[in-house]
PDB file of N, CA and C in Angstrom:
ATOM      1  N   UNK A   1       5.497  44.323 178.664  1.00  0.00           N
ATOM      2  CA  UNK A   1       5.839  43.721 177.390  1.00  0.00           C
ATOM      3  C   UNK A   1       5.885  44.816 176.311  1.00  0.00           C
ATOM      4  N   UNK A   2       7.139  44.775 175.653  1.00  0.00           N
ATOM      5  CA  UNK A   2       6.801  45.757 174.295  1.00  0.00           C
ATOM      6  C   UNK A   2       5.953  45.342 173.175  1.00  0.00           C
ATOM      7  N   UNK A   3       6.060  46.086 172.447  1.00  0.00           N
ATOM      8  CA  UNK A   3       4.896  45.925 171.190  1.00  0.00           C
ATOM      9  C   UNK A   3       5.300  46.618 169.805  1.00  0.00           C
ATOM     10  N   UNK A   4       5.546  45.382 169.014  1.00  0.00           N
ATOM     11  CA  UNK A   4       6.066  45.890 168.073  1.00  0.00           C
ATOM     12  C   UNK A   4       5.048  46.220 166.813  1.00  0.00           C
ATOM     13  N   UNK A   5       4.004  47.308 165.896  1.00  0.00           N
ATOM     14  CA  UNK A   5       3.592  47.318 165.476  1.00  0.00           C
ATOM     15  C   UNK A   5       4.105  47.631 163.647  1.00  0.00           C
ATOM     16  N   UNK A   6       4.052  46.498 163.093  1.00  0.00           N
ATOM     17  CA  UNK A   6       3.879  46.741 161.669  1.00  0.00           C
ATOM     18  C   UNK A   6       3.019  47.614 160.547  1.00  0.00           C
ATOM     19  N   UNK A   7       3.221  48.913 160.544  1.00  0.00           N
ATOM     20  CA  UNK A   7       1.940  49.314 159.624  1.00  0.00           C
ATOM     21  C   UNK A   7       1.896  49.187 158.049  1.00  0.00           C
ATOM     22  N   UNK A   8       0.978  48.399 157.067  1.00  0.00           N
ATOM     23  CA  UNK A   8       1.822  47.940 155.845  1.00  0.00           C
ATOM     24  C   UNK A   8       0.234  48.288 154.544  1.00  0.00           C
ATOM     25  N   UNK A   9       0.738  47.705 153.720  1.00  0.00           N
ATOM     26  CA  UNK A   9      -0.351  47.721 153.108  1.00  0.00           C
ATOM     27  C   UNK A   9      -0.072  46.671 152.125  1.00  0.00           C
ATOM     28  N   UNK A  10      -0.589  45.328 151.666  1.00  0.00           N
ATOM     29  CA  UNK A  10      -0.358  44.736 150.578  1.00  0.00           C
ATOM     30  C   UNK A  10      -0.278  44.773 149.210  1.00  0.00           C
ATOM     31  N   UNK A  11       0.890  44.283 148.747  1.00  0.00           N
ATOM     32  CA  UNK A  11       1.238  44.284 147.901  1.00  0.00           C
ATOM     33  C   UNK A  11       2.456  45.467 147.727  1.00  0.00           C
ATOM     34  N   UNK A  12       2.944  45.892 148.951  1.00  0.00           N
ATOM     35  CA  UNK A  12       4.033  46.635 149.338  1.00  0.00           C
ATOM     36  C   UNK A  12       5.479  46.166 148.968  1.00  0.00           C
ATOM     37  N   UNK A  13       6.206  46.378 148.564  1.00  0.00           N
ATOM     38  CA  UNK A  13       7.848  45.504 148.560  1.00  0.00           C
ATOM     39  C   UNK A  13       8.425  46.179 149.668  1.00  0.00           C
ATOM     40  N   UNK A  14       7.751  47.397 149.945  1.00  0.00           N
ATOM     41  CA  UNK A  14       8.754  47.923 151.197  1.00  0.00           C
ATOM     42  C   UNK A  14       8.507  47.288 152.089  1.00  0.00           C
ATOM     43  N   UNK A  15       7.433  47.374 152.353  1.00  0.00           N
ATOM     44  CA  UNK A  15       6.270  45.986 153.475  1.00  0.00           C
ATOM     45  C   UNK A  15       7.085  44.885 153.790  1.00  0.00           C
ATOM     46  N   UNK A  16       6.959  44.445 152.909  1.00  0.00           N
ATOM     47  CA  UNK A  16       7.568  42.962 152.698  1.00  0.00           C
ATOM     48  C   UNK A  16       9.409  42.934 152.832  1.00  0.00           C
ATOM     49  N   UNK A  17      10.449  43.951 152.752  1.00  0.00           N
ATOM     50  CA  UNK A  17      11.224  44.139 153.149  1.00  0.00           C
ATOM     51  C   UNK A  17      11.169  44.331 154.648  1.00  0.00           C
ATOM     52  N   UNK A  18      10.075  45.437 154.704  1.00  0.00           N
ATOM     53  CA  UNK A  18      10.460  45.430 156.741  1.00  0.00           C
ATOM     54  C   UNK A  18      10.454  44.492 157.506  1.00  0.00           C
ATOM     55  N   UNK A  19       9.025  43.571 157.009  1.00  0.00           N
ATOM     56  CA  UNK A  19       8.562  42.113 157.598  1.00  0.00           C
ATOM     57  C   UNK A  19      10.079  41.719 157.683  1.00  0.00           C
ATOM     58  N   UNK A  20      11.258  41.161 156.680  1.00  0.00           N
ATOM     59  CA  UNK A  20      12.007  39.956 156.297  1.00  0.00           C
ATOM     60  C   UNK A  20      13.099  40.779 157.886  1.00  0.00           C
ATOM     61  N   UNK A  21      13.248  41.741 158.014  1.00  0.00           N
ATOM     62  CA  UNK A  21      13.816  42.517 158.685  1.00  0.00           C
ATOM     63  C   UNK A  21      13.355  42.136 160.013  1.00  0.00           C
ATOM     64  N   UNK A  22      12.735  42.672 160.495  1.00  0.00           N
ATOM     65  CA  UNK A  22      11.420  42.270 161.622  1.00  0.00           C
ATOM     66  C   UNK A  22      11.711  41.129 162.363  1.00  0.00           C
ATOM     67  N   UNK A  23      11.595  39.852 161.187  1.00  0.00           N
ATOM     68  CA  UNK A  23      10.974  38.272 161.538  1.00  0.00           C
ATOM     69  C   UNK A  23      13.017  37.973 161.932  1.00  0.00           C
ATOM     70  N   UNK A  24      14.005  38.609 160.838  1.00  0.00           N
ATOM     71  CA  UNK A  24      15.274  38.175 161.462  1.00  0.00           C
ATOM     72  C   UNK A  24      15.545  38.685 162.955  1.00  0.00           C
ATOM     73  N   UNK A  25      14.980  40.300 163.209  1.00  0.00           N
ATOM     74  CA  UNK A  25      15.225  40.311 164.658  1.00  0.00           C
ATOM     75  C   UNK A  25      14.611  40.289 165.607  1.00  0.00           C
ATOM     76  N   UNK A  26      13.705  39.739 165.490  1.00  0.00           N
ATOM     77  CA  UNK A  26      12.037  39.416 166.843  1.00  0.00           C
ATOM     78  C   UNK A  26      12.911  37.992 167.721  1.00  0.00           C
ATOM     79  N   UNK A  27      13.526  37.097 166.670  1.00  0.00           N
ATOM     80  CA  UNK A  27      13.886  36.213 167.601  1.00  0.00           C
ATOM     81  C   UNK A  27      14.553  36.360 169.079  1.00  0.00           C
ATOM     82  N   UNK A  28      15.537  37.251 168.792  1.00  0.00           N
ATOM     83  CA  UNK A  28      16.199  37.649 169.785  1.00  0.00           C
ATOM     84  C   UNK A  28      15.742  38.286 171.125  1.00  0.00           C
ATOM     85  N   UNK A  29      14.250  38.781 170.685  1.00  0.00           N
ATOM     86  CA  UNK A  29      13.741  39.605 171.622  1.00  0.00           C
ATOM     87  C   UNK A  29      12.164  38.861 171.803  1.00  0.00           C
ATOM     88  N   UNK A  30      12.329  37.455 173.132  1.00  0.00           N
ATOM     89  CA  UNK A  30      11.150  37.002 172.506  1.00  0.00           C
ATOM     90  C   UNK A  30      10.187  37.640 173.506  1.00  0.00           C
ATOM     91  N   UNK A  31       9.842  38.341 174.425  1.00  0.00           N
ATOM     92  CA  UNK A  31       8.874  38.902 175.015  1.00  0.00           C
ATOM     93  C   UNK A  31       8.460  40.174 174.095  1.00  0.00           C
ATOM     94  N   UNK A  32       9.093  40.518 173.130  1.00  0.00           N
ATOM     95  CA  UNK A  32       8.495  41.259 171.849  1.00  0.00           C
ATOM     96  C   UNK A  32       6.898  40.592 171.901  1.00  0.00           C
ATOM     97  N   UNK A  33       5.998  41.378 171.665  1.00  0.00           N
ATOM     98  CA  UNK A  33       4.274  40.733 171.060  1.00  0.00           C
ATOM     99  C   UNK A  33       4.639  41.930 169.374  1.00  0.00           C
ATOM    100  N   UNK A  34       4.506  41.389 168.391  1.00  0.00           N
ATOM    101  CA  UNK A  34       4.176  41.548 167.001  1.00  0.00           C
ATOM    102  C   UNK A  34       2.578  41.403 166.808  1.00  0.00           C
ATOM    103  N   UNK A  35       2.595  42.934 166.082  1.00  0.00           N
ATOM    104  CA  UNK A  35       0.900  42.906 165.043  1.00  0.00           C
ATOM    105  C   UNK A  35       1.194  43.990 163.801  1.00  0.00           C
ATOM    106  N   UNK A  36       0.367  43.678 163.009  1.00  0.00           N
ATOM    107  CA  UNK A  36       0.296  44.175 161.590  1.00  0.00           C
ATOM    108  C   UNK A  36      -1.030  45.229 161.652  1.00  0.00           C
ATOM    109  N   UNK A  37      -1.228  46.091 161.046  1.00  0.00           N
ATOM    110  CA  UNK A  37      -1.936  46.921 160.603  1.00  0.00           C
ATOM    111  C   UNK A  37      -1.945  47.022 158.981  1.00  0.00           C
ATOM    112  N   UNK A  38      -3.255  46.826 158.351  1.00  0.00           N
ATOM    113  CA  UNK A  38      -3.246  47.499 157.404  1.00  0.00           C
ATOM    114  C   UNK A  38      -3.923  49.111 156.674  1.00  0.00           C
ATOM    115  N   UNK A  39      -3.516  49.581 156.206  1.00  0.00           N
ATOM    116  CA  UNK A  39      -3.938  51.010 156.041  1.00  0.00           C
ATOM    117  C   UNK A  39      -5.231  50.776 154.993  1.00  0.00           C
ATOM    118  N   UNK A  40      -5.528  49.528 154.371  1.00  0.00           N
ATOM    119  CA  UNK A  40      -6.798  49.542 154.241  1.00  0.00           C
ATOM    120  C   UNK A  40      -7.962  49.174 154.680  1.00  0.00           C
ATOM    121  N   UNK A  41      -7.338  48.770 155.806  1.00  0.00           N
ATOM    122  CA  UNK A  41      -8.574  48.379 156.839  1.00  0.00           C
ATOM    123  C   UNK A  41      -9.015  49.825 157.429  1.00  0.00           C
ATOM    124  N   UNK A  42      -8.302  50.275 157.665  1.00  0.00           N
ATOM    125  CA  UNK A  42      -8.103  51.483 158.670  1.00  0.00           C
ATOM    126  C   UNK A  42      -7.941  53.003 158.081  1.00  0.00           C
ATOM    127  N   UNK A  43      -9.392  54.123 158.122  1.00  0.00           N
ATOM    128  CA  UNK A  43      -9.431  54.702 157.365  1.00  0.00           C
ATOM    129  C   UNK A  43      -8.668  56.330 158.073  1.00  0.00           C
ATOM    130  N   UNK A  44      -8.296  55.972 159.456  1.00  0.00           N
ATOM    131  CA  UNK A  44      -7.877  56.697 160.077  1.00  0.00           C
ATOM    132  C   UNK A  44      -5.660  56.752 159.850  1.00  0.00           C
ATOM    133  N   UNK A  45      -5.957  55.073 159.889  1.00  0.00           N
ATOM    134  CA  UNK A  45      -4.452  54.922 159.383  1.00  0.00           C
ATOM    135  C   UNK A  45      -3.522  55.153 158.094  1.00  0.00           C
ATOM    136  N   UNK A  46      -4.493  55.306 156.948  1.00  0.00           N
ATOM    137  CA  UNK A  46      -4.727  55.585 155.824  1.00  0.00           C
ATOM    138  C   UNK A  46      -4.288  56.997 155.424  1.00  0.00           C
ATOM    139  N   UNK A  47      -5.144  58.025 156.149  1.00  0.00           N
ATOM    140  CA  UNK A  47      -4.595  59.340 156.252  1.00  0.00           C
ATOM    141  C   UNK A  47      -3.544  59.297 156.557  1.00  0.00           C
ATOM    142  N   UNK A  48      -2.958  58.940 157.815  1.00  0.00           N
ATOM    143  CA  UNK A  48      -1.770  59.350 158.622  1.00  0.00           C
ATOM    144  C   UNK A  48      -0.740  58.886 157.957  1.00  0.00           C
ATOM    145  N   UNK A  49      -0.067  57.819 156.862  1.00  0.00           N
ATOM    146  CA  UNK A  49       0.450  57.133 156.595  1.00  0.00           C
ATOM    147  C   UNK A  49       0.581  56.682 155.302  1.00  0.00           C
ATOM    148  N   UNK A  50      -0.517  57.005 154.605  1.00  0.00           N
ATOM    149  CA  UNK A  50      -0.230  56.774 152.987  1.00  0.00           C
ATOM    150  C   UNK A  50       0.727  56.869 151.828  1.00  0.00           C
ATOM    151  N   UNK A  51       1.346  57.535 152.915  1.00  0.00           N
ATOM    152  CA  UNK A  51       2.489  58.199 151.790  1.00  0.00           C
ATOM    153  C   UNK A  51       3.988  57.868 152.188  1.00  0.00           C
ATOM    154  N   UNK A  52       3.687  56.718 153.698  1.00  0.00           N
ATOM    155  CA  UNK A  52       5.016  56.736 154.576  1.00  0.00           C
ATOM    156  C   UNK A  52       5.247  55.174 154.662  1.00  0.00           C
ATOM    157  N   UNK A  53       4.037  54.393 154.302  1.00  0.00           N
ATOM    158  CA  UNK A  53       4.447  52.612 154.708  1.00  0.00           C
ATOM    159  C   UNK A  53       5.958  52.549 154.130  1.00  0.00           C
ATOM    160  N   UNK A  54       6.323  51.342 154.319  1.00  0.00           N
ATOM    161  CA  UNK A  54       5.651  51.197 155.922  1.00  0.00           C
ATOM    162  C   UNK A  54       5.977  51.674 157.531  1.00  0.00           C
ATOM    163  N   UNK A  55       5.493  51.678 158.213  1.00  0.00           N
ATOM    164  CA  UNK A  55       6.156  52.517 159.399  1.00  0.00           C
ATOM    165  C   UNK A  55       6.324  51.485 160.761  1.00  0.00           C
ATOM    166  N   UNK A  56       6.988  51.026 161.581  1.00  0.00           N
ATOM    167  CA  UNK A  56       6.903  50.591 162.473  1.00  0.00           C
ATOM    168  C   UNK A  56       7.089  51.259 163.613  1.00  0.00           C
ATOM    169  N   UNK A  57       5.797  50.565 164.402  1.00  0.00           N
ATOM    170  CA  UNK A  57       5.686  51.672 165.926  1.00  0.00           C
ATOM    171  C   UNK A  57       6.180  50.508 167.194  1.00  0.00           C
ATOM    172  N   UNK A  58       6.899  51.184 168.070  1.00  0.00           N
ATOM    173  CA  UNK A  58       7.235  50.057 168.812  1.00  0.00           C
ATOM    174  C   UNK A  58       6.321  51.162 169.971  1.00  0.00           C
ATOM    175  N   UNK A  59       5.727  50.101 170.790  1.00  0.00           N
ATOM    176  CA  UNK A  59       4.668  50.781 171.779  1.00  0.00           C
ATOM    177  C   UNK A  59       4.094  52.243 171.409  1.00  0.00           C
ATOM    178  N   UNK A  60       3.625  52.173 170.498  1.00  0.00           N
ATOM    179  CA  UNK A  60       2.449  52.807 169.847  1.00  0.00           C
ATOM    180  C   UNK A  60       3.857  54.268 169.445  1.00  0.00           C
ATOM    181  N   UNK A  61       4.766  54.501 169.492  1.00  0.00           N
ATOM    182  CA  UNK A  61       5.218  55.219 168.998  1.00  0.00           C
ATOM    183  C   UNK A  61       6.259  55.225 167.657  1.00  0.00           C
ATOM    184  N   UNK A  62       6.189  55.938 166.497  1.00  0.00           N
ATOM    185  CA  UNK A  62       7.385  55.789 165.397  1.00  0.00           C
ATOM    186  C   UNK A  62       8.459  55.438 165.708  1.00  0.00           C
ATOM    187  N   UNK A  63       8.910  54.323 164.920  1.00  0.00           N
ATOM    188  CA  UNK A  63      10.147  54.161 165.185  1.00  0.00           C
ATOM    189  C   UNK A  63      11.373  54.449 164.492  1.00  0.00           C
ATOM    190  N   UNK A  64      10.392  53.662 163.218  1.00  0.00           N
ATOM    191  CA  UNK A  64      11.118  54.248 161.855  1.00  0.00           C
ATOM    192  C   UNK A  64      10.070  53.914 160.559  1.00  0.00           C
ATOM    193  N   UNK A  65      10.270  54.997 159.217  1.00  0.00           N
ATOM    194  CA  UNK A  65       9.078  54.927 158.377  1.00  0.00           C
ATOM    195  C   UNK A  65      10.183  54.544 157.216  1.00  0.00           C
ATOM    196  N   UNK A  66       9.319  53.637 156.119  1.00  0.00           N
ATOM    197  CA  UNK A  66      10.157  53.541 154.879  1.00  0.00           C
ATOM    198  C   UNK A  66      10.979  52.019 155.136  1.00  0.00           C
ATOM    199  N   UNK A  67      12.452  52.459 155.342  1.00  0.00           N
ATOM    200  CA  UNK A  67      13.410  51.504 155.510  1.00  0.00           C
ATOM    201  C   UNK A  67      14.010  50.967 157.317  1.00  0.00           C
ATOM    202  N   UNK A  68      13.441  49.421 157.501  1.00  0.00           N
ATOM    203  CA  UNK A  68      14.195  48.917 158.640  1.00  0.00           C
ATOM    204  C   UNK A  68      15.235  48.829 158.499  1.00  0.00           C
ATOM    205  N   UNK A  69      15.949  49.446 159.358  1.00  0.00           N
ATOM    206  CA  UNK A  69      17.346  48.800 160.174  1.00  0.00           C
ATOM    207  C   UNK A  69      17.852  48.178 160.987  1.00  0.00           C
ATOM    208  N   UNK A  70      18.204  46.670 160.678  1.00  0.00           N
ATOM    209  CA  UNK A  70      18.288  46.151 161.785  1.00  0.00           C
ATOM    210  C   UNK A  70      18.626  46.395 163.107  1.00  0.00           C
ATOM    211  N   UNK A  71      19.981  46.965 162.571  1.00  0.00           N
ATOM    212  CA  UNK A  71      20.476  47.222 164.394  1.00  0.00           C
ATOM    213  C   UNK A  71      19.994  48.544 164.849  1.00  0.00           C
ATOM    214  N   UNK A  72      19.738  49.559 164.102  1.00  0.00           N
ATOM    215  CA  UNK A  72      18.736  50.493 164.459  1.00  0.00           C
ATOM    216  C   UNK A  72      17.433  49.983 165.505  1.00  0.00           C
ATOM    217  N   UNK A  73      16.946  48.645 164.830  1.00  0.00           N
ATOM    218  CA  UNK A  73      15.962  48.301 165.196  1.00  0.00           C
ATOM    219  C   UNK A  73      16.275  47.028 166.809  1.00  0.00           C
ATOM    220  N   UNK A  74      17.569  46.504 167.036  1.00  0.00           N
ATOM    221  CA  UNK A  74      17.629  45.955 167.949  1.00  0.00           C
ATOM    222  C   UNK A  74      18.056  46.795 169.082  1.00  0.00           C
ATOM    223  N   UNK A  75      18.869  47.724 168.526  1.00  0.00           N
ATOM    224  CA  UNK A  75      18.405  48.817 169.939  1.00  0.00           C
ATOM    225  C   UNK A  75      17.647  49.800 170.685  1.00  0.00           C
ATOM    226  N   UNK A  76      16.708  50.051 169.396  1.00  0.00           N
ATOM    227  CA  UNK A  76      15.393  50.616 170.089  1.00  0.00           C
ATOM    228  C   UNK A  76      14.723  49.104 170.839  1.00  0.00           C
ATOM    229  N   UNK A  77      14.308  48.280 170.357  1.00  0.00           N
ATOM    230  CA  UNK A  77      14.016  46.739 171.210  1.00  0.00           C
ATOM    231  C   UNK A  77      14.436  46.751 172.709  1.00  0.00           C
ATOM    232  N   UNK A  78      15.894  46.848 172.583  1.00  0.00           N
ATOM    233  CA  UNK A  78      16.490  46.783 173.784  1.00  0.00           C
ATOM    234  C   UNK A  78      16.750  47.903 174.684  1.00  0.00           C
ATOM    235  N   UNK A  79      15.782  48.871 174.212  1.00  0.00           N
ATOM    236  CA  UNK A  79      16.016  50.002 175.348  1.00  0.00           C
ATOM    237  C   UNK A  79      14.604  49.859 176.003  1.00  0.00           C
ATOM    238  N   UNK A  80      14.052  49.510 175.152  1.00  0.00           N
ATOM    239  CA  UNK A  80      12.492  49.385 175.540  1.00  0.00           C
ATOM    240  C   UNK A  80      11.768  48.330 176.312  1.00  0.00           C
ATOM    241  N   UNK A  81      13.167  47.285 176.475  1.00  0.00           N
ATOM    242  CA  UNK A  81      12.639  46.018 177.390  1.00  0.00           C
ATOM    243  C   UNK A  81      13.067  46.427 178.404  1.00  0.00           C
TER     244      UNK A  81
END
């Protein structure tokens, strides 16, 4: 199963752009598993990332930092299933 990881921090608009991004193309890919990270929970994630939310890791690796792309983002999905 892949794994799509959200790293965000609230009160983000970029955040909240990737999510709207995300939630339009997860449907398509439903053996996708989705989780969120926040960088203030996480003081390790915090370092790595403070300056980059939000970043999404698909199986623990970058996929893309800042701005989702969808179809950027449905074919990394689909190489990875």
């Amino acid at each position: 199963m892949t794994r799509l990881t959200l790293v965000r921090k609230p009160g983000c608009h970029l955040c909240d752009d990737a999510r709207s991004v995300i939630d339009r193309v997860l449907p398509e890919f439903p053996d996708v598993e989705i989780g969120e990270l926040s960088i203030l929970d996480d003081p390790e994630l915090m370092e790595k990332y403070v300056e980059e939310i939000p970043v999404v890791l698909i199986d623990d690796r970058v996929h893309t930092i800042w701005r989702v792309d969808a179809d950027r983002l449905r074919t990394a999905l689909a190489a990875a299933g």
